[in-house]
Protein backbone atom coordinates (compact mmCIF):
# COMPACT_ATOMS: atom_id res chain seq x y z
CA UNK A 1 -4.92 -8.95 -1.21
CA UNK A 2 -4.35 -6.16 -3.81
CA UNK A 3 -8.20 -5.96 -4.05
CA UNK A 4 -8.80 -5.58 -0.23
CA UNK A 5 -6.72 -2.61 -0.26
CA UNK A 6 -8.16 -0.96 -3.30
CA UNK A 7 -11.68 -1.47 -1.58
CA UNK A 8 -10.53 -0.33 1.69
CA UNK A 9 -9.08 3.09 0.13
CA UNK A 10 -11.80 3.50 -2.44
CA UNK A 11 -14.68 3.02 0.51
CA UNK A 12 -12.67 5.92 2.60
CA UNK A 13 -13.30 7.95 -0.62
CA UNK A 14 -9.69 7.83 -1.46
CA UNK A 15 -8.62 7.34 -5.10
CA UNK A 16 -5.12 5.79 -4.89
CA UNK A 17 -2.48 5.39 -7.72
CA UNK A 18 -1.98 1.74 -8.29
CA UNK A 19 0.84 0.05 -9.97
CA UNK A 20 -0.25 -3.34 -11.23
CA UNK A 21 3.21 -4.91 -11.53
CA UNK A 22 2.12 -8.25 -13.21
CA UNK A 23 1.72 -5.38 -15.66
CA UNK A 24 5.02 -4.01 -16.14
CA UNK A 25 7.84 -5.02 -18.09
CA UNK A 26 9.96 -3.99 -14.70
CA UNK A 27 7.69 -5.41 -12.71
CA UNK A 28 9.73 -8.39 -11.27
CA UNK A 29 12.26 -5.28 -10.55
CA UNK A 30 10.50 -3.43 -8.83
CA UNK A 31 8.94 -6.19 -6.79
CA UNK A 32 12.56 -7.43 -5.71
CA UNK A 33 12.94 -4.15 -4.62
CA UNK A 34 9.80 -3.75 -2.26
CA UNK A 35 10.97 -7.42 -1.15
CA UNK A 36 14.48 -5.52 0.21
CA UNK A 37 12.80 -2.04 1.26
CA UNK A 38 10.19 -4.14 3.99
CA UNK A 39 12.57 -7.03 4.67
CA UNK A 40 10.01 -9.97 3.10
CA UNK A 41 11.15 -12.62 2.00
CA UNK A 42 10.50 -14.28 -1.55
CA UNK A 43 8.18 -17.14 -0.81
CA UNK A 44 5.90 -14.39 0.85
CA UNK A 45 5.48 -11.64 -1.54
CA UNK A 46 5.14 -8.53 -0.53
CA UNK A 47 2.77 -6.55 -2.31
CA UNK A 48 0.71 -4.72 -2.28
CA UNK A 49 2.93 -2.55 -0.58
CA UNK A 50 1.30 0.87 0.65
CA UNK A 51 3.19 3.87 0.15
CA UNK A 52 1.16 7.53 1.21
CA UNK A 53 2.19 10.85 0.53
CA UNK A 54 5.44 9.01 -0.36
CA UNK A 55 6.28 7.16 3.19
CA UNK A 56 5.92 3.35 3.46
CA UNK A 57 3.21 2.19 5.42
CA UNK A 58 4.28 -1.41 4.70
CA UNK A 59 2.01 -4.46 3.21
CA UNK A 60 -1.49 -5.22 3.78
CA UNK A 61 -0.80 -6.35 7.41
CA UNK A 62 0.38 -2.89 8.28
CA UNK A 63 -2.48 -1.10 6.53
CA UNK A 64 -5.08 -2.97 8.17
CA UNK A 65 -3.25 -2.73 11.65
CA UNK A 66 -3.06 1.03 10.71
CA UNK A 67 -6.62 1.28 9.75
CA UNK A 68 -8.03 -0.63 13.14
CA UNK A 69 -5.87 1.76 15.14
CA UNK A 70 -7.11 4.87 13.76
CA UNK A 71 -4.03 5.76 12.68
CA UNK A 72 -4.54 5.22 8.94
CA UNK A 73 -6.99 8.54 8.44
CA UNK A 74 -4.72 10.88 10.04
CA UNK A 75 -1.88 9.50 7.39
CA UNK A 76 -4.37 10.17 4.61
CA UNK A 77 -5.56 13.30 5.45
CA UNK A 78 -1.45 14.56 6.09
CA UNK A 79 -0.99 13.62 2.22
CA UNK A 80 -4.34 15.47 0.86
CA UNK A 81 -5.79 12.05 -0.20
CA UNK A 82 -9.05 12.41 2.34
CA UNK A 83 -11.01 15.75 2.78
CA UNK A 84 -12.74 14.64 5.83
């Protein structure tokens, strides 16, 4: 799922910042905290969890609901991630 997302933002042109917490000693921290921020639970794991200019858009569902709405270019252009 983590790879659909990078595609999706990398195809728009956008070059996110991506935390690879299987990566990070404080990964299983951080991860228990995205699990309380968007209310998952632990058997289905949130990430990747989408933040732009520093507002939660939510997991992948949300992202691709936001990106077949139309929704999802206006949020990138408000943060100065997409020139278009």
């Amino acid at each position: 799922m983590c790879h659909a997302v990078k595609q999706l933002f990398c195809g728009m042109g956008v070059n996110p910042t991506v935390y690879e917490l299987d990566e990070d000693p404080r990964g299983s921290d951080i991860e228990r905290a995205l699990i309380r921020l968007i209310g998952a639970t632990s058997y289905s794991p949130p990430v990747p969890v989408v933040f732009i200019g520093g507002k939660l858009v939510g997991a992948m569902d949300r992202v691709m609901a936001s990106h077949i709405n139309g929704s999802l270019v206006p949020l990138l252009k408000e943060a100065g991630a997409l020139w278009l």
